[in-house]
Structure formats: structure tokens, C-alpha cells
PDB file of N, CA and C in Angstrom:
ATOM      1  N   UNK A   1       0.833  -1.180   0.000  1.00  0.00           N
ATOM      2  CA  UNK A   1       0.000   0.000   0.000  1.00  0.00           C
ATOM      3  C   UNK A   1       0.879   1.245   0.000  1.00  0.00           C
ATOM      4  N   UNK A   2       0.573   1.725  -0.870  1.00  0.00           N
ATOM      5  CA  UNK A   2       1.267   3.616  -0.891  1.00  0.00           C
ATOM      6  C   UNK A   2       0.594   4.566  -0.099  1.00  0.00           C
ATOM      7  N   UNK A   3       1.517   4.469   0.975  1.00  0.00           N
ATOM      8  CA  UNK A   3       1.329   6.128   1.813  1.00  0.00           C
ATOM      9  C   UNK A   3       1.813   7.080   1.661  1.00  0.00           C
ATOM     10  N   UNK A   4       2.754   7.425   0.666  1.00  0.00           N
ATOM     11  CA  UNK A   4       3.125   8.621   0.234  1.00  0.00           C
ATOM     12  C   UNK A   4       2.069   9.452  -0.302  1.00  0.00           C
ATOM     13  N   UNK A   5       1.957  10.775   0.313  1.00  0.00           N
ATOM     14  CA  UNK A   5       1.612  11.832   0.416  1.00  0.00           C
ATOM     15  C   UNK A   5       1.451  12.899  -0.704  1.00  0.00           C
ATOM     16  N   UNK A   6       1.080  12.871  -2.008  1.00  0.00           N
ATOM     17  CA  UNK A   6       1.589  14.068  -3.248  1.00  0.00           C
ATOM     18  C   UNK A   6       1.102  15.646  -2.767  1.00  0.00           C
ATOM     19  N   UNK A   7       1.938  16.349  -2.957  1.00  0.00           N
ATOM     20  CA  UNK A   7       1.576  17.743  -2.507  1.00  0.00           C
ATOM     21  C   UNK A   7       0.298  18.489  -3.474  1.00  0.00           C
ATOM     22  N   UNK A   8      -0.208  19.526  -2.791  1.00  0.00           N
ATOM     23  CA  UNK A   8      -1.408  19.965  -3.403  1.00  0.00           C
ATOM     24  C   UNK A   8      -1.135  21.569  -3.628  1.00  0.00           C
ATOM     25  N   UNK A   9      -2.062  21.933  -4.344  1.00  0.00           N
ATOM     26  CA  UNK A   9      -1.679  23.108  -4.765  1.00  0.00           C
ATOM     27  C   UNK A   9      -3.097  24.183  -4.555  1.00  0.00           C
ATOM     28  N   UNK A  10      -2.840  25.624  -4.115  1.00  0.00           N
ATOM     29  CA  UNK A  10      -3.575  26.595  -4.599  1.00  0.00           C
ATOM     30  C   UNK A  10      -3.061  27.532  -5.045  1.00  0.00           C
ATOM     31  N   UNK A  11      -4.403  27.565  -6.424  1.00  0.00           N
ATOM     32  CA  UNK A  11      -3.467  28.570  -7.795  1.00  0.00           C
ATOM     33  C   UNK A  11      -4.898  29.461  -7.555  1.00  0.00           C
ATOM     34  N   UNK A  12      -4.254  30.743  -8.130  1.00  0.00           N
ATOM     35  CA  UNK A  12      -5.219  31.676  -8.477  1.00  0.00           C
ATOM     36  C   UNK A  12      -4.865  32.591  -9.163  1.00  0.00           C
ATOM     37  N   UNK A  13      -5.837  33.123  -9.977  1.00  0.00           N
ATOM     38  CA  UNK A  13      -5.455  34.156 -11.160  1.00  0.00           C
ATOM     39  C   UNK A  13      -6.232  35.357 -10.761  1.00  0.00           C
ATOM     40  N   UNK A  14      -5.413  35.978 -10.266  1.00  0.00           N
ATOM     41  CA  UNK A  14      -6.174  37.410 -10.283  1.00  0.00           C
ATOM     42  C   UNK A  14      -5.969  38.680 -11.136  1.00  0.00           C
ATOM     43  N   UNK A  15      -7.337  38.895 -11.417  1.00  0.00           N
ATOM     44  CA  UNK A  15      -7.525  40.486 -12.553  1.00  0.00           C
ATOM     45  C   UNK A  15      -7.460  41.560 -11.150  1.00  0.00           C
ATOM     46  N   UNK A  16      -7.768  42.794 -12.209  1.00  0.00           N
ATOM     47  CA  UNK A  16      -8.115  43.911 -11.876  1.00  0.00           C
ATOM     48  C   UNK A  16      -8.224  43.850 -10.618  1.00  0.00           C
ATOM     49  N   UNK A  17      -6.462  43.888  -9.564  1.00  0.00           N
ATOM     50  CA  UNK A  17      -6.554  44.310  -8.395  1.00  0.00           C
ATOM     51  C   UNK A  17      -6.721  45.764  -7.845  1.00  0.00           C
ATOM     52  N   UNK A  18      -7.079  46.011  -6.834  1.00  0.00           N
ATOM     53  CA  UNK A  18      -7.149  47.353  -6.785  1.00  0.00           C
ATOM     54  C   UNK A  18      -6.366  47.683  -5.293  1.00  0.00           C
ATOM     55  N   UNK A  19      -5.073  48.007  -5.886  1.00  0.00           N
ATOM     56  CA  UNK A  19      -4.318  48.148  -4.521  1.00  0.00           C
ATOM     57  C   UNK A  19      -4.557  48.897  -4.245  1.00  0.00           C
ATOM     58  N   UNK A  20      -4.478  48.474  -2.729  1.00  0.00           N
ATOM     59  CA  UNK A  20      -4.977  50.096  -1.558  1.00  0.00           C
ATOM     60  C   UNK A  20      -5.056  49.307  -0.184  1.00  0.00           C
ATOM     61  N   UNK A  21      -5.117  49.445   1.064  1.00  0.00           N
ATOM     62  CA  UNK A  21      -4.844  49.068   1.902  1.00  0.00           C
ATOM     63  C   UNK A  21      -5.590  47.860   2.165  1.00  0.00           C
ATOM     64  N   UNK A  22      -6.671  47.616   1.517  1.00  0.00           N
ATOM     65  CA  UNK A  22      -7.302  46.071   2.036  1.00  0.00           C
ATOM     66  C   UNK A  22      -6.056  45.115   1.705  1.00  0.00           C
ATOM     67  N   UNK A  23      -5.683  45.522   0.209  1.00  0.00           N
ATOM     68  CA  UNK A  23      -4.899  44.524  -0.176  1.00  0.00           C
ATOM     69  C   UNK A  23      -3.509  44.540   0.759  1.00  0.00           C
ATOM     70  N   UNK A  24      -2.919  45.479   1.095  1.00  0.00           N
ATOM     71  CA  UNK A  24      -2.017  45.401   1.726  1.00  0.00           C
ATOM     72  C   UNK A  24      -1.880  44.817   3.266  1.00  0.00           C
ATOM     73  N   UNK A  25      -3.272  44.849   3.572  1.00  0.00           N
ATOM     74  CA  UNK A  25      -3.411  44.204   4.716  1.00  0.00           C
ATOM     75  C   UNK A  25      -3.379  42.441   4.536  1.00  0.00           C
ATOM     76  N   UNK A  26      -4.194  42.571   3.297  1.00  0.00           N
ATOM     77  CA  UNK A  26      -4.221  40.818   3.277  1.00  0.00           C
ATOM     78  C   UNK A  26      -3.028  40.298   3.305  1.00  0.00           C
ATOM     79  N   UNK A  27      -1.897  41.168   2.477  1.00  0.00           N
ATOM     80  CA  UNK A  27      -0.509  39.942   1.911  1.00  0.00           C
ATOM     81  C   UNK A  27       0.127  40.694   3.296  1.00  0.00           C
ATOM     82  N   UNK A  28      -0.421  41.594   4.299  1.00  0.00           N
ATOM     83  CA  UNK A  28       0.923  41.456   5.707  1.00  0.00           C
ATOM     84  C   UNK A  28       0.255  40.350   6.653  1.00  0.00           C
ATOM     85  N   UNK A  29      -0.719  39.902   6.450  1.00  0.00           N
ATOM     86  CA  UNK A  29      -1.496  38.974   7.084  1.00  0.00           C
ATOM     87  C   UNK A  29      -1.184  37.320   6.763  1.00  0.00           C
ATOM     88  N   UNK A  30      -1.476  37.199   5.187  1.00  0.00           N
ATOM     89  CA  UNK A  30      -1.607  35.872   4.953  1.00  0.00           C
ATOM     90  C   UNK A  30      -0.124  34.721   5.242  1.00  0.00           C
ATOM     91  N   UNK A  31       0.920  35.023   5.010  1.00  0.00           N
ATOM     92  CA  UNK A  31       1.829  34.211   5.371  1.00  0.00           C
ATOM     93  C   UNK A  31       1.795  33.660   6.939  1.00  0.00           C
ATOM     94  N   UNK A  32       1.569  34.051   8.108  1.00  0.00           N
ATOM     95  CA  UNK A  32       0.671  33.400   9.418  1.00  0.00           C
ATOM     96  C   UNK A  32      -0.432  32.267   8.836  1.00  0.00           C
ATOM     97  N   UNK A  33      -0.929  32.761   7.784  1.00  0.00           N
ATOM     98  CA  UNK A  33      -2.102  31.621   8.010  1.00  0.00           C
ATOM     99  C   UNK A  33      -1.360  30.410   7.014  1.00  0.00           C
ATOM    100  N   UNK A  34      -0.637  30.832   6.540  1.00  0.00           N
ATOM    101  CA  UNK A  34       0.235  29.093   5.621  1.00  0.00           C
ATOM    102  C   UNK A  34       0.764  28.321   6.753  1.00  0.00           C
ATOM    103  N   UNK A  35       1.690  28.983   7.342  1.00  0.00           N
ATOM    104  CA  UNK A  35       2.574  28.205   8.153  1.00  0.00           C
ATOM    105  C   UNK A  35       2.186  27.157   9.131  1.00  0.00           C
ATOM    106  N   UNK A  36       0.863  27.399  10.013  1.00  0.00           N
ATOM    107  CA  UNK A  36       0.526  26.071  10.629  1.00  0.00           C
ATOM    108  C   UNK A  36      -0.294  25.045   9.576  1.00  0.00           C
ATOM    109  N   UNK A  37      -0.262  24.970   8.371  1.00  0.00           N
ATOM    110  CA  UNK A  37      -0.609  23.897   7.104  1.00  0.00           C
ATOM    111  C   UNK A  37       0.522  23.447   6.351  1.00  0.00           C
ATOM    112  N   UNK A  38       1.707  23.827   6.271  1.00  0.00           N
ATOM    113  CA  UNK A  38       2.735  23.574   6.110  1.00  0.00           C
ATOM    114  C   UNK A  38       3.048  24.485   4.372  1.00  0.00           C
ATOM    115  N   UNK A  39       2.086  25.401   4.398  1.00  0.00           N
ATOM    116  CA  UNK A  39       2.217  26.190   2.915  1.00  0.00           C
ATOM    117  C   UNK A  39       3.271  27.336   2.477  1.00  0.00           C
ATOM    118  N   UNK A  40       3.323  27.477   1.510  1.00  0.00           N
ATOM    119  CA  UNK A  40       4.308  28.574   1.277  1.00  0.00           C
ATOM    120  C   UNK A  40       4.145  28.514  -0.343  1.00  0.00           C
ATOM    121  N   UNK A  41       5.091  30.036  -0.875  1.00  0.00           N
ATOM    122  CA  UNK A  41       4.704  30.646  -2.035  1.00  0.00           C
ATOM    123  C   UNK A  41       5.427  29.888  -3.270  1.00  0.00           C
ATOM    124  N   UNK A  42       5.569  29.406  -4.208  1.00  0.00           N
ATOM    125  CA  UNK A  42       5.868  28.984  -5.201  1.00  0.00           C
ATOM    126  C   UNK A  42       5.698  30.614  -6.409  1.00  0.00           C
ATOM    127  N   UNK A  43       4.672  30.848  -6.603  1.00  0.00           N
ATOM    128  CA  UNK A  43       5.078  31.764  -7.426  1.00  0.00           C
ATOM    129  C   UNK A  43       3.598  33.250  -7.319  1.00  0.00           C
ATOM    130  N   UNK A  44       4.432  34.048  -6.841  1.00  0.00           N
ATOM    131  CA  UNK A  44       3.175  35.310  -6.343  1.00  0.00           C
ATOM    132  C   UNK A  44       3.323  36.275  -7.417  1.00  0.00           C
ATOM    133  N   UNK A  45       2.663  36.632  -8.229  1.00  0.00           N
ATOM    134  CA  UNK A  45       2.610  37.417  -9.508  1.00  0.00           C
ATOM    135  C   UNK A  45       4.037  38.118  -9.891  1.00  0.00           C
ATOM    136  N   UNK A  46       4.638  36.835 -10.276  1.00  0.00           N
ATOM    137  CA  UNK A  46       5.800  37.101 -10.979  1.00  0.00           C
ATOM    138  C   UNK A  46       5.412  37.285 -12.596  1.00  0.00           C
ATOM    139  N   UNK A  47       6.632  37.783 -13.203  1.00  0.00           N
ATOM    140  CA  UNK A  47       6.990  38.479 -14.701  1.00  0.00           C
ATOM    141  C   UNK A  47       6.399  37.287 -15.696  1.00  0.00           C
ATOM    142  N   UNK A  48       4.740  37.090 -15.966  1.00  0.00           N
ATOM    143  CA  UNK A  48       4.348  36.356 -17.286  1.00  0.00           C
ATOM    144  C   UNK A  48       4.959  36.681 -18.753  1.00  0.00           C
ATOM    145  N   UNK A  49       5.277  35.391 -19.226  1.00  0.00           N
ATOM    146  CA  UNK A  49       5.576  35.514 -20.666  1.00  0.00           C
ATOM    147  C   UNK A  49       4.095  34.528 -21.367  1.00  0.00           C
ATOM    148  N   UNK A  50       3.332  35.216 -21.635  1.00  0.00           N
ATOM    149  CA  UNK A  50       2.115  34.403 -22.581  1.00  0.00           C
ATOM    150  C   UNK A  50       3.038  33.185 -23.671  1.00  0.00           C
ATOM    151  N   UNK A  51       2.372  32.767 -23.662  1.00  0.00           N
ATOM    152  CA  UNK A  51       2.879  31.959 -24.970  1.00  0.00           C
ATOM    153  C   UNK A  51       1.934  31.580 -25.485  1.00  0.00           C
ATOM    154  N   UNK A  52       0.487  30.921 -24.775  1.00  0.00           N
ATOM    155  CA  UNK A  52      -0.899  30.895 -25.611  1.00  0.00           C
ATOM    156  C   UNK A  52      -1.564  31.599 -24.937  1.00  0.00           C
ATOM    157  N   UNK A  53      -2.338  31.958 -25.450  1.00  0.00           N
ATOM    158  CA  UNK A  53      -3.488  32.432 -24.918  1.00  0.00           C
ATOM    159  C   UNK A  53      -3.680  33.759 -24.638  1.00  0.00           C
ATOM    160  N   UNK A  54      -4.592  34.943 -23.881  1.00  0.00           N
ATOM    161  CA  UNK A  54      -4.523  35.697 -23.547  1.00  0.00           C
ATOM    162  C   UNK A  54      -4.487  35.813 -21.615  1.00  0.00           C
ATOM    163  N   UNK A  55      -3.688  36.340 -21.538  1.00  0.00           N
ATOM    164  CA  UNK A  55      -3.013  36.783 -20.073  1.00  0.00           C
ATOM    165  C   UNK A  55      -3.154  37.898 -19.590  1.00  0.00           C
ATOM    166  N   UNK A  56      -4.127  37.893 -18.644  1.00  0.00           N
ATOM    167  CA  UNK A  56      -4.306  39.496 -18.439  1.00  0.00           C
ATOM    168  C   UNK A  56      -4.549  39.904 -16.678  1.00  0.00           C
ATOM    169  N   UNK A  57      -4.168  39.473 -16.152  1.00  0.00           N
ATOM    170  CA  UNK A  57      -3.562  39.258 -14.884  1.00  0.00           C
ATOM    171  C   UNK A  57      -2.450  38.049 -14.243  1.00  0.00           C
ATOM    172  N   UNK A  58      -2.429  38.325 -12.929  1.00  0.00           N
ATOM    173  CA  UNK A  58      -1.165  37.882 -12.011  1.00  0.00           C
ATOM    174  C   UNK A  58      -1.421  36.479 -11.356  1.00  0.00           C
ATOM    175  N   UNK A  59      -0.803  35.514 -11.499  1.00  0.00           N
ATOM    176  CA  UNK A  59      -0.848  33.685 -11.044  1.00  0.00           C
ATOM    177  C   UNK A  59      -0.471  34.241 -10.000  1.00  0.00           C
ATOM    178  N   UNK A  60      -0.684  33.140  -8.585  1.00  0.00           N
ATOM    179  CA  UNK A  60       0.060  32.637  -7.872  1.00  0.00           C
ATOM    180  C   UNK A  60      -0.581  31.113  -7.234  1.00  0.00           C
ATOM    181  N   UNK A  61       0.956  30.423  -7.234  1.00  0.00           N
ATOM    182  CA  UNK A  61       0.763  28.984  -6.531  1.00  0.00           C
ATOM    183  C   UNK A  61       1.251  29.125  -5.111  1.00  0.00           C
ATOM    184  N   UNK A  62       0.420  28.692  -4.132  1.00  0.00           N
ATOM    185  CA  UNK A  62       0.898  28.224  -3.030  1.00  0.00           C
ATOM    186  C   UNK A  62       1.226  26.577  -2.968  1.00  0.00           C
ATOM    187  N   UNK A  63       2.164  25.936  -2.358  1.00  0.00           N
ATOM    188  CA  UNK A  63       2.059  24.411  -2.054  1.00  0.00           C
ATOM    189  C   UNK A  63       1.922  23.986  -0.885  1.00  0.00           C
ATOM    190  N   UNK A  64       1.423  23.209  -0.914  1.00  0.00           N
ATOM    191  CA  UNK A  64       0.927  22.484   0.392  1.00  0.00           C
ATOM    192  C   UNK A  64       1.637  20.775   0.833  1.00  0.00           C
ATOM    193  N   UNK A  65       1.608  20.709   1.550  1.00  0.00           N
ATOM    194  CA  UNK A  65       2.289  18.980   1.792  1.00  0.00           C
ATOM    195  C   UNK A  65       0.942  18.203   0.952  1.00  0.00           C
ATOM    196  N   UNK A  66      -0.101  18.431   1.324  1.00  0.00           N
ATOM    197  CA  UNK A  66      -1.268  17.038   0.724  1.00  0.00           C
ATOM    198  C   UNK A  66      -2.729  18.376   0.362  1.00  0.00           C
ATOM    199  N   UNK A  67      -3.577  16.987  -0.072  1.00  0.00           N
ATOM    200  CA  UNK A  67      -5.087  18.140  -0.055  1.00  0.00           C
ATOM    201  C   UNK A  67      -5.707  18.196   1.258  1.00  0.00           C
ATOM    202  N   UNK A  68      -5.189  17.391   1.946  1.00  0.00           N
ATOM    203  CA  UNK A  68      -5.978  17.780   3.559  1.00  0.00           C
ATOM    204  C   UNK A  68      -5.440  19.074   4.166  1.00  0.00           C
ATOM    205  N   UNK A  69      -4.047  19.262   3.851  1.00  0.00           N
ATOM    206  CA  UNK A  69      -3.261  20.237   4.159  1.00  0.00           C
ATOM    207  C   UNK A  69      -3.941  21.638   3.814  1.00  0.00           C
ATOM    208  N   UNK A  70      -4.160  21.671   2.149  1.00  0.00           N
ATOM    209  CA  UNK A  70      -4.543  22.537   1.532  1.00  0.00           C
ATOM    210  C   UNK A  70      -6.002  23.024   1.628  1.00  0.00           C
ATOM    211  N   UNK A  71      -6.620  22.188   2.007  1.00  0.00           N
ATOM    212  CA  UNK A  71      -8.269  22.645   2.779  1.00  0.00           C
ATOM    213  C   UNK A  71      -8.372  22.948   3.587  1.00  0.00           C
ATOM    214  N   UNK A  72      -7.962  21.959   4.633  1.00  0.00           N
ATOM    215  CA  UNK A  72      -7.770  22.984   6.644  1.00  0.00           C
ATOM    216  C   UNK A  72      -7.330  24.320   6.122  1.00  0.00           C
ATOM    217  N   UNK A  73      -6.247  25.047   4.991  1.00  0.00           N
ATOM    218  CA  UNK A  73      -5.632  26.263   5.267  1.00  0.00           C
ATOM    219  C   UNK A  73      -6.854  26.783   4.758  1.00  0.00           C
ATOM    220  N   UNK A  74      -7.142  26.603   3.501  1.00  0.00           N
ATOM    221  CA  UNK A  74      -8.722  27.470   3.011  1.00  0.00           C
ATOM    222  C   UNK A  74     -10.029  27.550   4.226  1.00  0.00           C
ATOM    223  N   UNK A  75      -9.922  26.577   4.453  1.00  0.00           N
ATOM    224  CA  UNK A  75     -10.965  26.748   5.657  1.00  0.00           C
ATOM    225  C   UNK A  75     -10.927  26.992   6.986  1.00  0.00           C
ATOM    226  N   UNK A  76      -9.358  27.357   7.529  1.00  0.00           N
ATOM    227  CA  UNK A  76      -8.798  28.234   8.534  1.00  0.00           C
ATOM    228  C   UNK A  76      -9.628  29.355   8.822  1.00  0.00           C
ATOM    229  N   UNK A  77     -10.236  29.856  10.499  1.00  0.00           N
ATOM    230  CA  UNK A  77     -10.648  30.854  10.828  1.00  0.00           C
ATOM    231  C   UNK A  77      -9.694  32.102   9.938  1.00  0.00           C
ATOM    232  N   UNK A  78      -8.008  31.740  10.543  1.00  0.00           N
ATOM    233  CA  UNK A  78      -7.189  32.682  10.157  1.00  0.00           C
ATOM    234  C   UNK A  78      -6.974  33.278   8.623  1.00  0.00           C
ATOM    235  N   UNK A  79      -7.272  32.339   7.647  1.00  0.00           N
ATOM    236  CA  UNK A  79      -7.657  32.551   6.280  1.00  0.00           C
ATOM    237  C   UNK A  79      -9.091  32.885   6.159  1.00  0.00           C
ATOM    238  N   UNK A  80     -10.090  32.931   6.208  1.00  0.00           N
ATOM    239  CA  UNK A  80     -11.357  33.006   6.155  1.00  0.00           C
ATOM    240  C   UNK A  80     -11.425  34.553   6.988  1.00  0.00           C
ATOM    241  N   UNK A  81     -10.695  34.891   7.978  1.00  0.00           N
ATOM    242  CA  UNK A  81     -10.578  36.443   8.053  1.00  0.00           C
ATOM    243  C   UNK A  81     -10.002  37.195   7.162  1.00  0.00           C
ATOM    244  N   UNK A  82      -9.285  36.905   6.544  1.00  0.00           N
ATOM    245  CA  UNK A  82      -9.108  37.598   5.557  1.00  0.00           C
ATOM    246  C   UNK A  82      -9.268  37.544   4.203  1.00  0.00           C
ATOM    247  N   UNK A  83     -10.376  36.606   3.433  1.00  0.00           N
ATOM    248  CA  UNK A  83     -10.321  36.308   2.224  1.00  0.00           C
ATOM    249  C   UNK A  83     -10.923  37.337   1.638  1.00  0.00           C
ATOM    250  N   UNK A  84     -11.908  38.099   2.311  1.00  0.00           N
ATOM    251  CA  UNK A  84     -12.848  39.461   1.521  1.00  0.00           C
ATOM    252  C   UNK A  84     -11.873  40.230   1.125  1.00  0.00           C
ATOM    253  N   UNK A  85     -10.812  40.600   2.092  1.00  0.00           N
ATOM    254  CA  UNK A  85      -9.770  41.784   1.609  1.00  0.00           C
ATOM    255  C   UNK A  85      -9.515  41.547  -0.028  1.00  0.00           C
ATOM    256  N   UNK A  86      -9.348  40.231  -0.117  1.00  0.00           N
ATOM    257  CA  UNK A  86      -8.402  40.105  -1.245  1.00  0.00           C
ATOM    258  C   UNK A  86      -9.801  40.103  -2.456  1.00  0.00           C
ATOM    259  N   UNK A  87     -10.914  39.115  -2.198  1.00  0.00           N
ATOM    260  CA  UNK A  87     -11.981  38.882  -2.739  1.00  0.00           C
ATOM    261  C   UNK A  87     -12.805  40.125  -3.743  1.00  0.00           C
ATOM    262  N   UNK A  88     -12.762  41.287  -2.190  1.00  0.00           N
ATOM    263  CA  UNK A  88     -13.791  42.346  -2.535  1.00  0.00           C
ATOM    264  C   UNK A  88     -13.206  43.468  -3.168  1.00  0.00           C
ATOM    265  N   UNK A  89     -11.716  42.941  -3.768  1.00  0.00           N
ATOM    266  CA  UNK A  89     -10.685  44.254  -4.462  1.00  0.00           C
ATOM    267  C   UNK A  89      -9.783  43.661  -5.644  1.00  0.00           C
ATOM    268  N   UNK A  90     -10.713  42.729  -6.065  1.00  0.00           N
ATOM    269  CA  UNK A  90      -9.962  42.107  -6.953  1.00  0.00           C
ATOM    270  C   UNK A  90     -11.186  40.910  -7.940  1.00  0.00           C
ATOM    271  N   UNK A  91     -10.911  41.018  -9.238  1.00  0.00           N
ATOM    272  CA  UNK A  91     -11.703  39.545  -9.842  1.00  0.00           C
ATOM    273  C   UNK A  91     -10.684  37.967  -9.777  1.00  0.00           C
ATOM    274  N   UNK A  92     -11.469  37.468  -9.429  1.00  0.00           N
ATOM    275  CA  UNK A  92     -10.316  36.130  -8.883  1.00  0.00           C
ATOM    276  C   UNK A  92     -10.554  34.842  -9.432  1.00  0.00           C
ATOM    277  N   UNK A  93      -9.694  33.865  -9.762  1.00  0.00           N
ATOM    278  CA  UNK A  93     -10.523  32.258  -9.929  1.00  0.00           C
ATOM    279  C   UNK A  93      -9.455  31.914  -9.178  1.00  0.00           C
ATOM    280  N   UNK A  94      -9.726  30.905  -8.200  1.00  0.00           N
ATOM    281  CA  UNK A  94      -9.443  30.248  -7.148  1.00  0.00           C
ATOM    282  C   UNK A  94      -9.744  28.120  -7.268  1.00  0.00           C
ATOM    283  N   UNK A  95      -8.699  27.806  -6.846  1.00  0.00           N
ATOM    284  CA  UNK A  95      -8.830  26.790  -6.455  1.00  0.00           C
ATOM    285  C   UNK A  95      -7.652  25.534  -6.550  1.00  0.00           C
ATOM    286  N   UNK A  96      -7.706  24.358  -5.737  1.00  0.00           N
ATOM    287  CA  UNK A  96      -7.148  23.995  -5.197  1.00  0.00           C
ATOM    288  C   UNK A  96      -6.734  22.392  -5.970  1.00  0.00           C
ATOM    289  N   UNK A  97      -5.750  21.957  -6.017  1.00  0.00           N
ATOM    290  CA  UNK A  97      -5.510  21.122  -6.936  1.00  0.00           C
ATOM    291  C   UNK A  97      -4.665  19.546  -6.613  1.00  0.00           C
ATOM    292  N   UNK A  98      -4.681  18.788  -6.801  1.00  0.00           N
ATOM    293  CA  UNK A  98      -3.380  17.171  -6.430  1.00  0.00           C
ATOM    294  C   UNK A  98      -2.539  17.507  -6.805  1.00  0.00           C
ATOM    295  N   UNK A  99      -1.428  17.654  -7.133  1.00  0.00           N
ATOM    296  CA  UNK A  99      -0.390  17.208  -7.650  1.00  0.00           C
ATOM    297  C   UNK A  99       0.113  16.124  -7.625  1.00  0.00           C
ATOM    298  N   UNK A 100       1.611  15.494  -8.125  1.00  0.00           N
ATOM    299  CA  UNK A 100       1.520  14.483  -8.716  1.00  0.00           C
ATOM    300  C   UNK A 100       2.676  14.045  -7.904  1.00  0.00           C
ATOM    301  N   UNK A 101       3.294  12.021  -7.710  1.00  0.00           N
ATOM    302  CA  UNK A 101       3.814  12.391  -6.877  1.00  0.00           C
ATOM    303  C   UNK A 101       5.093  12.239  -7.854  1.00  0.00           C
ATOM    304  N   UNK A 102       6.685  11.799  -6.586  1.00  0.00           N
ATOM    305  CA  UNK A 102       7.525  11.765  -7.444  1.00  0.00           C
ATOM    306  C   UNK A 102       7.974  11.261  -8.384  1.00  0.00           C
ATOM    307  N   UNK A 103       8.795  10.778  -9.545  1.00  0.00           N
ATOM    308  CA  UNK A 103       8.754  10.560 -10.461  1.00  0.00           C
ATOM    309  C   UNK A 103       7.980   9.949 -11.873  1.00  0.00           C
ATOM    310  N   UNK A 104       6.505  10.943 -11.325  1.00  0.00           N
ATOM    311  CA  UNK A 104       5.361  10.735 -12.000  1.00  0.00           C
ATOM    312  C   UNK A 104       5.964  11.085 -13.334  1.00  0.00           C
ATOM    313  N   UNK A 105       5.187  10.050 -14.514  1.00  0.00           N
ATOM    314  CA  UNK A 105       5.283  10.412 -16.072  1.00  0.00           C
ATOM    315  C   UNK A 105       3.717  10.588 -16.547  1.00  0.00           C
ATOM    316  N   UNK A 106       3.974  11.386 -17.832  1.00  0.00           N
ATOM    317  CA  UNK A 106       3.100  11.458 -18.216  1.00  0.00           C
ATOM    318  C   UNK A 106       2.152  10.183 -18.771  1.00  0.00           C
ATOM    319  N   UNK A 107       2.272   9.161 -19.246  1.00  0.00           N
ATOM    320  CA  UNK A 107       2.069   8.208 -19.540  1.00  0.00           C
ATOM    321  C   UNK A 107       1.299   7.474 -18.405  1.00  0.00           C
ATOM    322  N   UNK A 108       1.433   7.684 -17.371  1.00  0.00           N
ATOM    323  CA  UNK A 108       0.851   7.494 -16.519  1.00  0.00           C
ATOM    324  C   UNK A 108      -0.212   7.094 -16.437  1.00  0.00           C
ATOM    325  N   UNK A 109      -1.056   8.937 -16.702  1.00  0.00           N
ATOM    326  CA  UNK A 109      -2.255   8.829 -17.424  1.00  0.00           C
ATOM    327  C   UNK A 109      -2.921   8.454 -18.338  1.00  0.00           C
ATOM    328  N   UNK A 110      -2.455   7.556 -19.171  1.00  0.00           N
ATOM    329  CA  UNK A 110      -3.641   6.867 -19.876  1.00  0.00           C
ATOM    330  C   UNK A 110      -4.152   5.829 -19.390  1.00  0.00           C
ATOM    331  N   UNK A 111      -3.586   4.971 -18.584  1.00  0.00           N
ATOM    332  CA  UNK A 111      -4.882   3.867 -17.527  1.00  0.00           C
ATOM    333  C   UNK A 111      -5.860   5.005 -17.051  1.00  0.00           C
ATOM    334  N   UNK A 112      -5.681   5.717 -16.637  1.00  0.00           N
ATOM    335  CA  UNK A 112      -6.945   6.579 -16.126  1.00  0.00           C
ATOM    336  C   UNK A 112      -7.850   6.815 -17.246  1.00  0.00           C
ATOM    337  N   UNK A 113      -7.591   7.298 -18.537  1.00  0.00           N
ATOM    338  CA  UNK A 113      -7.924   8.133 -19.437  1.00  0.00           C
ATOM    339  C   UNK A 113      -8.922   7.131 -19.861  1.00  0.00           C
ATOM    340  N   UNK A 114      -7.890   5.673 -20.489  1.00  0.00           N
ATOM    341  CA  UNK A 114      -8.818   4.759 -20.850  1.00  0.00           C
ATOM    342  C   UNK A 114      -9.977   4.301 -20.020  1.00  0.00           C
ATOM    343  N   UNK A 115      -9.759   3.821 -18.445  1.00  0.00           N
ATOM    344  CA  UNK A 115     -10.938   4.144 -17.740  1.00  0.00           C
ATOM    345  C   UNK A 115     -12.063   4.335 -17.968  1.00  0.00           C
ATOM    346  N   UNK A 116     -11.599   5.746 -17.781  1.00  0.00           N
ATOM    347  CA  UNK A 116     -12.965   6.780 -18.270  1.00  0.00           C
ATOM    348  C   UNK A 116     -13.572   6.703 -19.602  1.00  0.00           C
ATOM    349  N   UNK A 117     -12.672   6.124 -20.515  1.00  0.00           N
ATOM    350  CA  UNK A 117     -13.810   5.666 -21.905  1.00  0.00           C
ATOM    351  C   UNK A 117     -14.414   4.380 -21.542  1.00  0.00           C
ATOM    352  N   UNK A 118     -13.753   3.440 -20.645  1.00  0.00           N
ATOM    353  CA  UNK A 118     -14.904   2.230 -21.148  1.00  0.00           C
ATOM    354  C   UNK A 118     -15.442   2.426 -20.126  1.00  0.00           C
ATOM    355  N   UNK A 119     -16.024   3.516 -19.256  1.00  0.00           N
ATOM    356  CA  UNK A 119     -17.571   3.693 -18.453  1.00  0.00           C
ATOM    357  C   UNK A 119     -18.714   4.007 -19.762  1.00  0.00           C
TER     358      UNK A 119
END
């Protein structure tokens, strides 16, 4: 049996922020609420290069050890105080993801894929 653990992820794309002190309150706030989930920043609206598509706001990934990890933090009192800041000053898509574990291939996925065709 595999008990290894694959880390989880929350990504979000946010538009049209509107900095001004809500927001500044949220990002002097939110790093407290990662740390007892074991989270931290992977990538907070760093320098996009499009390559498809249209891009018109700022990524960021947080990682998490697992998805249990990554839900207790979303559903933290200490996160949940502050999600409006960021929510009510900004357009957002949010959400939370598996990742894969180590020396996952792509190939992987086609037992799954096929699966899902012969339902």
C-alpha cells in the first residue's frame, strides 16, 4: 500500500486588483495563516511571458504537503478572516488542486484516461 503523500496546490489568477490598503493588509497577514498547514509561495505574480493564450492578470501557486493540508488552510478561521480583503478588491478564480507524486510520467495517465472511456 502507498502512503506517500503528493503535494497539493492553490493557484489563483487574479484580474483587476485594486491596490490600496485592504490589499495590503491581506498579503501582511496571509503568510501566518500558511505556516501552521505547512504552505508557502511557489510563485506570487511574478513576470508572465504568454505563450498561448490571452493573459491578463497575475498567477500565484501556493504548495501544500497534501489536499488535507490545503483545505484545513482554506478553511482556517485565520484565512477566512481575511479572504474578503483580497476577494472584494480584486476579480479572482481560485482553487485547489493534487499534484503528482515523485517521479510521475506522463504516460501514466492513460490507464486513467482509458478508464474513463470504457464507463
Amino acid at each position: 500500500m502507498n502512503t506517500t503523500k503528493t503535494p497539493a496546490y492553490a493557484v489563483a489568477y487574479l484580474r483587476d486588483v485594486e491596490f490600496g490598503e485592504a490589499i495590503a493588509e491581506y498579503l501582511r497577514r496571509i503568510d501566518a495563516t500558511l505556516a501552521p498547514y505547512g504552505g508557502r509561495f511557489l510563485v506570487h505574480g511574478g513576470r508572465l511571458e504568454p505563450l498561448e493564450g490571452q493573459w491578463d492578470g497575475d498567477l500565484v501557486i501556493l504548495e501544500f504537503p497534501d489536499g488535507e493540508a490545503a483545505r484545513a488552510w482554506y478553511d482556517s478561521p485565520g484565512y477566512q478572516d481575511i479572504l474578503a480583503l483580497r476577494t472584494e478588491h480584486s476579480r479572482s478564480m481560485t482553487t485547489l488542486v493534487e499534484g503528482v507524486p515523485g517521479g510521475y510520467r506522463a504516460d501514466s495517465k492513460i490507464a486513467a484516461l482509458e478508464a474513463l472511456q470504457a464507463r
